[in-house]
Protein backbone atom coordinates (compact mmCIF):
# COMPACT_ATOMS: atom_id res chain seq x y z
CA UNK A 1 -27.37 1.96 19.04
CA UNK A 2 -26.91 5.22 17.01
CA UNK A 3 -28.90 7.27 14.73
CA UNK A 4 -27.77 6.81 11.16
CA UNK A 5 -27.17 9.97 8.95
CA UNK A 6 -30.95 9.49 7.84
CA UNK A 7 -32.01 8.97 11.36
CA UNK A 8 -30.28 12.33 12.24
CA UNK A 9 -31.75 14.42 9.31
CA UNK A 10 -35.11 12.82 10.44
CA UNK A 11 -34.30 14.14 14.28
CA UNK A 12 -33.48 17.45 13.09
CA UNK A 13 -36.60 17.82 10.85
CA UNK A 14 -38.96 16.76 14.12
CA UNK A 15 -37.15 20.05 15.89
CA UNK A 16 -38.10 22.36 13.38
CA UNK A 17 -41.62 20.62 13.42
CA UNK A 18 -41.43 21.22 17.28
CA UNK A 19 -40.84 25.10 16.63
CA UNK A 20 -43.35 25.33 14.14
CA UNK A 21 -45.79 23.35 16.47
CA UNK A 22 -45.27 26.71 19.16
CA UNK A 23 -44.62 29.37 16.63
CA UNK A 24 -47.61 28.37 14.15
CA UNK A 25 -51.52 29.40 14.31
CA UNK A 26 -51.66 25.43 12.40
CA UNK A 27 -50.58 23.79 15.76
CA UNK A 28 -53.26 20.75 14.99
CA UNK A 29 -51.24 20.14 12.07
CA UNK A 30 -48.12 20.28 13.62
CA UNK A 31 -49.54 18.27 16.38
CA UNK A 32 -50.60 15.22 13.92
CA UNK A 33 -47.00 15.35 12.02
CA UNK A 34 -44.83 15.34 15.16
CA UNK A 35 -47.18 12.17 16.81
CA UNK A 36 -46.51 10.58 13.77
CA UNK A 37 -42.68 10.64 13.81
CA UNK A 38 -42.54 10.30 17.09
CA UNK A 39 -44.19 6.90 16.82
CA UNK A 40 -41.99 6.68 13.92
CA UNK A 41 -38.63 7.04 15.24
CA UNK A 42 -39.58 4.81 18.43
CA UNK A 43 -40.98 2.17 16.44
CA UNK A 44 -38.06 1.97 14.20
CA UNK A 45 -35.35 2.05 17.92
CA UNK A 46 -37.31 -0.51 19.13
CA UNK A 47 -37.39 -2.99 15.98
CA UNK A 48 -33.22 -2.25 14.76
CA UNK A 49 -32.53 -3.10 18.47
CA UNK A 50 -34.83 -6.52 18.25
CA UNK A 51 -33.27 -7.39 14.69
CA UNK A 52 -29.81 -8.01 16.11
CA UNK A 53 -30.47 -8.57 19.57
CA UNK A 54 -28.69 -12.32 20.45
CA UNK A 55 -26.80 -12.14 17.62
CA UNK A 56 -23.36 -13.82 18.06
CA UNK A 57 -20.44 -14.72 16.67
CA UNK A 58 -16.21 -15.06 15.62
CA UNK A 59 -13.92 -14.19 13.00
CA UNK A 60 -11.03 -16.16 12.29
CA UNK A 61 -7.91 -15.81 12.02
CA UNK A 62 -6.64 -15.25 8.42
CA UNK A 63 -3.09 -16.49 7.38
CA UNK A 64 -0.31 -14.14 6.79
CA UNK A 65 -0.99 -12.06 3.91
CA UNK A 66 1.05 -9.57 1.24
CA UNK A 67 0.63 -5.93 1.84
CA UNK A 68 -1.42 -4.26 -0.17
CA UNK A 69 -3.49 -7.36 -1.07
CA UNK A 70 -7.30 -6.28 -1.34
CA UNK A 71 -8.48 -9.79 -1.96
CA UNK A 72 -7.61 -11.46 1.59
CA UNK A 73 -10.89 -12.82 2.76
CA UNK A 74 -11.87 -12.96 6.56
CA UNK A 75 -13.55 -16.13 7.26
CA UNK A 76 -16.49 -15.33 10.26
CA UNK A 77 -19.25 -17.24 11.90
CA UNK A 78 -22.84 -15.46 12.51
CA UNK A 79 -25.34 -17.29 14.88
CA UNK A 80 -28.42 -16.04 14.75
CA UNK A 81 -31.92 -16.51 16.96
CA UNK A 82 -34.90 -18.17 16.61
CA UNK A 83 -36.11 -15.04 14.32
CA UNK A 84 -33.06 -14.44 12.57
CA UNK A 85 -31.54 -11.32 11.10
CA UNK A 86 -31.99 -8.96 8.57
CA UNK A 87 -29.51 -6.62 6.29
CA UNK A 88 -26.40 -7.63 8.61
CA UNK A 89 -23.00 -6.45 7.42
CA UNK A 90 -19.60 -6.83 9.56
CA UNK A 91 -17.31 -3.85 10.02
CA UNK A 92 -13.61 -4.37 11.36
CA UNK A 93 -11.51 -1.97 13.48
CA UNK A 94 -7.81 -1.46 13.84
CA UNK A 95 -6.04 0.26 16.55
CA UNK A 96 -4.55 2.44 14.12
CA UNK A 97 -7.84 4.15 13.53
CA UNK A 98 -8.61 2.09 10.10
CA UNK A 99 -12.29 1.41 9.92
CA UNK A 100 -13.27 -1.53 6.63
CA UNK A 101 -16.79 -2.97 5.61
CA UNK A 102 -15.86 -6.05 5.27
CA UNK A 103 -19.55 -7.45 3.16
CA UNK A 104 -22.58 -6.62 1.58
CA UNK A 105 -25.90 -6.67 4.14
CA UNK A 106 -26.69 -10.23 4.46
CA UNK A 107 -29.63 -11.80 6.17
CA UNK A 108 -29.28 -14.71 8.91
CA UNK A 109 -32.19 -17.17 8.69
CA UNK A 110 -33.44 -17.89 12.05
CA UNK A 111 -31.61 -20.20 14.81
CA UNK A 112 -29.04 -21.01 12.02
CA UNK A 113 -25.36 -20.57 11.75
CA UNK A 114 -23.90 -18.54 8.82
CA UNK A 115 -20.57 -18.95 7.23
CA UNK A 116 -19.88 -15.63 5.80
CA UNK A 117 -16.52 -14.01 4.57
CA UNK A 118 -15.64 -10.95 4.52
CA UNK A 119 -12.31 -9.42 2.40
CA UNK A 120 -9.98 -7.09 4.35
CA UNK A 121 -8.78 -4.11 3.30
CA UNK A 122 -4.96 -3.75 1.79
CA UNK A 123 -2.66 -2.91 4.59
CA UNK A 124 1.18 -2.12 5.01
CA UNK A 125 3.48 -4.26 5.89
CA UNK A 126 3.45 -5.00 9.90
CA UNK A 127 1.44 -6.12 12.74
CA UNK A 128 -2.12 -4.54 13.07
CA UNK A 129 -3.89 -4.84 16.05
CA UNK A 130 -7.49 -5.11 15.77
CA UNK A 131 -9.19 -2.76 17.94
CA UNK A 132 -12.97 -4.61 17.37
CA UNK A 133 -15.24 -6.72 15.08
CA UNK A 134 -19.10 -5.92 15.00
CA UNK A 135 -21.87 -6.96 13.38
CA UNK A 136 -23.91 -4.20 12.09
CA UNK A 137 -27.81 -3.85 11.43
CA UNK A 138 -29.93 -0.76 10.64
CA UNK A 139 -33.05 -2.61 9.19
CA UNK A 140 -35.72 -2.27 8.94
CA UNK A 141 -36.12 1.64 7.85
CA UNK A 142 -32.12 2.65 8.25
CA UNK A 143 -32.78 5.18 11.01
CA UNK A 144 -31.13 3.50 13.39
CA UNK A 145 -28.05 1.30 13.44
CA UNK A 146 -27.42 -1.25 15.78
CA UNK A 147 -24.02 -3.34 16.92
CA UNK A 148 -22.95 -6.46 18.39
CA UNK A 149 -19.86 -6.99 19.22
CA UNK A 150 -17.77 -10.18 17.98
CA UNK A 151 -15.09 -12.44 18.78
CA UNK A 152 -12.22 -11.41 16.76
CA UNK A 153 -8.24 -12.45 16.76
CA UNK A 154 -5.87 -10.02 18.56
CA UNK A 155 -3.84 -9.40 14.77
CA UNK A 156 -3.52 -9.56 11.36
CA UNK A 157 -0.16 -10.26 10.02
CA UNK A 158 0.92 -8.37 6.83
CA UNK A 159 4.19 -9.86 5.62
CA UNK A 160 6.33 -7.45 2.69
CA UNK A 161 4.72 -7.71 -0.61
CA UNK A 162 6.81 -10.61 -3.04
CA UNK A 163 8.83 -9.24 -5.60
CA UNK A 164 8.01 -10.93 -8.48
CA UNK A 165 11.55 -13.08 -9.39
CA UNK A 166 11.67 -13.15 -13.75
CA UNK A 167 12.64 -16.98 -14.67
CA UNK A 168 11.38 -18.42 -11.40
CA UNK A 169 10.94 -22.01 -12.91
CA UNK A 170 7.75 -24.54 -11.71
CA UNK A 171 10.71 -27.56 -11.10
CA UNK A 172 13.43 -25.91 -10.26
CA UNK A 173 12.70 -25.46 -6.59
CA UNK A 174 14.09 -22.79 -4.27
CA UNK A 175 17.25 -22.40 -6.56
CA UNK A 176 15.62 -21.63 -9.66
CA UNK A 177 14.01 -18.37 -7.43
CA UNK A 178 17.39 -17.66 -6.24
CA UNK A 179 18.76 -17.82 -9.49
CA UNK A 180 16.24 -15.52 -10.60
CA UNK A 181 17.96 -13.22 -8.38
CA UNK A 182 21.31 -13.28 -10.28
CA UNK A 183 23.63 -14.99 -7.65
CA UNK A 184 23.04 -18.49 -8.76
CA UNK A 185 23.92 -19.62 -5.27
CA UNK A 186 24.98 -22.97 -4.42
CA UNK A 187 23.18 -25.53 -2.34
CA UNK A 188 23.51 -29.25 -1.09
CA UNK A 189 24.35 -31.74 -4.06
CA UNK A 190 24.78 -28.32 -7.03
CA UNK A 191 28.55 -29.76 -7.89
CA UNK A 192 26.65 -33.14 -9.41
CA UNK A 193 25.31 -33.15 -12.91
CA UNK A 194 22.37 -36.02 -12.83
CA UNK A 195 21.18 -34.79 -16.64
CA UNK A 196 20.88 -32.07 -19.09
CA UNK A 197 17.59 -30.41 -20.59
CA UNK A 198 17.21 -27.45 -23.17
CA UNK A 199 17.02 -24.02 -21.57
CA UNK A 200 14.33 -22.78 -19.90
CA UNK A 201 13.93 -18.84 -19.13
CA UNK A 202 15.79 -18.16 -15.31
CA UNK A 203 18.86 -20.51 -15.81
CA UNK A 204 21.88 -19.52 -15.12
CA UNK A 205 24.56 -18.78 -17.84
CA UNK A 206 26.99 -21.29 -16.05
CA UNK A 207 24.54 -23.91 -16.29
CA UNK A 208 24.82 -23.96 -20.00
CA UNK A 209 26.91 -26.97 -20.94
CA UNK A 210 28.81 -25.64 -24.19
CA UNK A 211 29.85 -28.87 -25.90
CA UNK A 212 25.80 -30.38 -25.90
CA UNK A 213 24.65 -26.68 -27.12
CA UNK A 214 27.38 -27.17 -29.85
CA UNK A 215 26.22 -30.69 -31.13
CA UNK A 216 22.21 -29.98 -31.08
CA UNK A 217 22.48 -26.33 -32.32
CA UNK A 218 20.65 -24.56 -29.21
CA UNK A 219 21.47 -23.74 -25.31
CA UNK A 220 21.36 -27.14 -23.20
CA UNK A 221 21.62 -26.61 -19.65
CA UNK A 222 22.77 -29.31 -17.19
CA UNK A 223 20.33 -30.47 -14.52
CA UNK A 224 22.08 -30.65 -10.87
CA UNK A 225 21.10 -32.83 -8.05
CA UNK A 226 20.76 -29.72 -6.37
CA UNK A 227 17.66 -28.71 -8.55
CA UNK A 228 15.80 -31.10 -6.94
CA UNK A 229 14.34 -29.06 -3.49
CA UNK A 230 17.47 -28.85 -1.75
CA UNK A 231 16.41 -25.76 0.31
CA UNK A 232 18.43 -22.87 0.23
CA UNK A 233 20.25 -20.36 2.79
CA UNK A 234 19.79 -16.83 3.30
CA UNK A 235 21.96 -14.17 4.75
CA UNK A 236 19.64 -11.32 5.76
CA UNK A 237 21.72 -8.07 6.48
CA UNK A 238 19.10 -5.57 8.02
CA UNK A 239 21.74 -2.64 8.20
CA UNK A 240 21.30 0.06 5.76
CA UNK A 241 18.81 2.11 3.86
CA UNK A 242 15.19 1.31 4.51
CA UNK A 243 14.46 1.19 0.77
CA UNK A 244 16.85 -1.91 0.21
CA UNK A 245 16.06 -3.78 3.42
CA UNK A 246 12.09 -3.14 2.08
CA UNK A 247 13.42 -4.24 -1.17
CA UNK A 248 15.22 -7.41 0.03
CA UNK A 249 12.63 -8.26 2.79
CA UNK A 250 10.23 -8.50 -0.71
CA UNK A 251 12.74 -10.60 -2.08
CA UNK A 252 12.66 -12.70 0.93
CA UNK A 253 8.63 -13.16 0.74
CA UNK A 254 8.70 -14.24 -2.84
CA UNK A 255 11.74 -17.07 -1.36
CA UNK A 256 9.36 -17.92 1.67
CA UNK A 257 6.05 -18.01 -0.38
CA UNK A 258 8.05 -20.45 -3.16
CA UNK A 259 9.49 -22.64 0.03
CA UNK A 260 5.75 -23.53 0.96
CA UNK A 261 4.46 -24.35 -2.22
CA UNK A 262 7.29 -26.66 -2.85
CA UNK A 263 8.05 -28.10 0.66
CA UNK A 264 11.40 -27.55 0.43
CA UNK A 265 13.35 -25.83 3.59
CA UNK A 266 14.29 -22.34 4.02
CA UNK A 267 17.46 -21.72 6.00
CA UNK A 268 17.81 -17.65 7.14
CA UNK A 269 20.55 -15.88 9.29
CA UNK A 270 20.29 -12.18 10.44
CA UNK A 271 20.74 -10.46 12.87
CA UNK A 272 19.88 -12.21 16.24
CA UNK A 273 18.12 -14.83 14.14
CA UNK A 274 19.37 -17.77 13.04
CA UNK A 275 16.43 -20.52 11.97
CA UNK A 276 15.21 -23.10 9.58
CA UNK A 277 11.89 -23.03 7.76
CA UNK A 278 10.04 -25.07 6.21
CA UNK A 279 11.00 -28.94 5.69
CA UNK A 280 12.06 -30.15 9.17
CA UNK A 281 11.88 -26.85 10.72
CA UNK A 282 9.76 -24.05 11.93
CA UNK A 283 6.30 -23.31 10.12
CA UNK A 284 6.83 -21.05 6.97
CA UNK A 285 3.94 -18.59 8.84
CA UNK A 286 6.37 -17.97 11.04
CA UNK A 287 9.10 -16.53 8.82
CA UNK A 288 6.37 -14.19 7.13
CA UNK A 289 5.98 -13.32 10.71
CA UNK A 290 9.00 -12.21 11.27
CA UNK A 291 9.02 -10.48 7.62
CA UNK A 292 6.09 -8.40 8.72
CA UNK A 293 7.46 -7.20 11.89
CA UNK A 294 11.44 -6.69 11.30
CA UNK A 295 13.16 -3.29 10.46
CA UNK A 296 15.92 -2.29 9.51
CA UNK A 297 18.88 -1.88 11.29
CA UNK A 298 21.32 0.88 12.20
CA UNK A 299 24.72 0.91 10.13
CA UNK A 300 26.64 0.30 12.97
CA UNK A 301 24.69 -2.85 14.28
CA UNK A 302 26.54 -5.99 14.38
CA UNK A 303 26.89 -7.91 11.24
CA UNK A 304 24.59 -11.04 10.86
CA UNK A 305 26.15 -14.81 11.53
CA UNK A 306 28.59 -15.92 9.27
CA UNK A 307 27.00 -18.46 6.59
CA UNK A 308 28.99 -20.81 3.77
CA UNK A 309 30.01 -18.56 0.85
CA UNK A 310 27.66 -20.36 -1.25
CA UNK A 311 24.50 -18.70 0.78
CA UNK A 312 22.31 -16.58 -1.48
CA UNK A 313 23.08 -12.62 0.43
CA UNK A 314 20.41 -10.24 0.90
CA UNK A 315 19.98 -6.89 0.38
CA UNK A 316 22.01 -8.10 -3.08
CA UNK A 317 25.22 -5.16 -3.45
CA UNK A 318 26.20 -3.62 -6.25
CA UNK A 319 28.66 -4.78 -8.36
CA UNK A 320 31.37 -3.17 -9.48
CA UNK A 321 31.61 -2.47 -12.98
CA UNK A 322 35.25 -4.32 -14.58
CA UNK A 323 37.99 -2.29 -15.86
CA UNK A 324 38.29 -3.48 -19.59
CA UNK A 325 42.77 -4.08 -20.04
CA UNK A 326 44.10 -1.19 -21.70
CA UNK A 327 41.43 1.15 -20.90
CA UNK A 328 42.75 4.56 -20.44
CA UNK A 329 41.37 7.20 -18.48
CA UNK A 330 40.91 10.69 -20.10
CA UNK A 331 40.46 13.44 -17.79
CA UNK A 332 38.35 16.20 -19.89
């Protein structure tokens, strides 16, 4: 138990009190105020101690989440005593030194259990220890503040934030995201037409089948068997600039994120990693795992595994720009 800010102007204020009560002719009166906050201050020690004394608990572990994020909630169980709690709040601790109130005061009704949630803070991308978790009290007169300490997991795990992918389409599964991306990369069963549909923002131009476009007067697009949740593979290469690995690992987030919503499997080579996600494979957590804790590498590190050429390739190069024919150069 501490004093809080108030607490410690109070403290100060009973010294001065103590050197009037020597200094001053009016030591009755001095006498009276300094009995008075004396009582005072141990009254209110005794009660903020007794207010959260037996109080218990446990956060939980939260999912990965996006850097940055400010709406990630912590879920956390309070168990109070027979007389319950007043004005609790929960404040979280990372090894890095960040310090996060994590809710408003709430009050625990006696011998009950409370459900509360808390919302972290938004963090970088990487693994943050958590240094401690403790409920907080400084009822009933907030000149005191007193701490229990909770159970809390040993991380949180902040994968890259997604890059938003423009045409990412609801039923196009992993490919339409990849598409999104300008490759257009191929997957399991993408040679077979099984129908044709009008266009829909994110396809790609060769999708466009000319002659139906032609005959109906606007783009038609053919549907491939390969639309249907396929999965998709990834070539990771972590050597480079930090910017474009930060870039692709984005990329790669808003790929893993669309994988679990759609159930479909995530294939993804790199560097001394070569594993599926996803669909008959490792938990997508797991990938945002490794998202939140991979760097880049050197440029002289070994390349990643080789992968078919129809793999979607990340960070994405640039392209060169084609020589028009007969273009001539002109040197000024």
């Amino acid at each position: 138990m501490r004093p809080t800010a108030f607490g410690a102007k109070t403290m100060g204020f009973l010294a001065l009190l103590v050197v009037a009560f020597y200094v001053s002719p009016y030591s009755n009166l001095f006498f009276l105020q300094l009995a008075f906050l004396c009582v005072l201050l141990a009254t209110s020690a005794l009660a903020c101690a007794r207010n959260l004394r037996g109080v218990t608990g446990r956060a939980f572990a939260p999912r990965p989440f996006a850097a940055g994020a400010a709406d990630t909630e912590l879920a956390t169980e309070l168990v109070g005593t027979q007389r319950g709690a007043r004005a609790v709040r929960l404040e979280l601790r990372l090894k890095d030194g960040t310090r996060a109130a994590l809710l408003e005061p709430v009050d625990l009704v006696g011998g009950g259990r409370a459900h509360v949630t808390g919302r972290l803070p938004g963090l970088s991308r990487g693994i943050h220890a958590i240094a401690s978790l403790r409920a907080q009290s400084s009822h009933p007169l907030g000149l005191f503040v007193a701490t229990r300490a909770l159970d809390a997991p040993a991380e949180l795990v902040v994968f890259p934030a997604p890059v938003e992918l423009p045409g990412l389409r609801r039923g196009g599964g992993l490919r339409g995201a990849a598409a999104a991306l300008g490759d257009g990369p191929l997957v399991p069963g993408d040679d077979v037409v099984s129908s044709l549909r009008e266009w829909r923002e994110g396809d790609a131009p060769r999708d466009v089948h000319w002659r139906a476009t032609a005959r109906r007067g606007k783009r038609i697009v053919k549907e491939r068997d390969g639309d249907a949740g396929a999965g998709l593979v990834v070539v990771f290469d972590r050597r480079g600039d930090a910017a474009g690995i930060e870039q692709a690992l984005g990329e790669l987030a808003a790929l893993a994120l669309a994988a679990r919503e759609r159930a479909e499997p995530l294939e993804l080579l790199s560097q001394d990693h070569h594993r599926r996600y996803g669909e008959g494979g490792a938990p997508l957590d797991e990938l945002l795992h490794w998202l939140a804790a991979t760097a880049a590498l050197p440029t002289n590190a070994a390349a990643p595994p080789h992968a078919p050429a129809g793999a979607l390739r990340l960070p994405r190069r640039a392209r060169p720009t084609p020589v028009r024919a007969g273009a001539v150069e002109v040197n000024p």
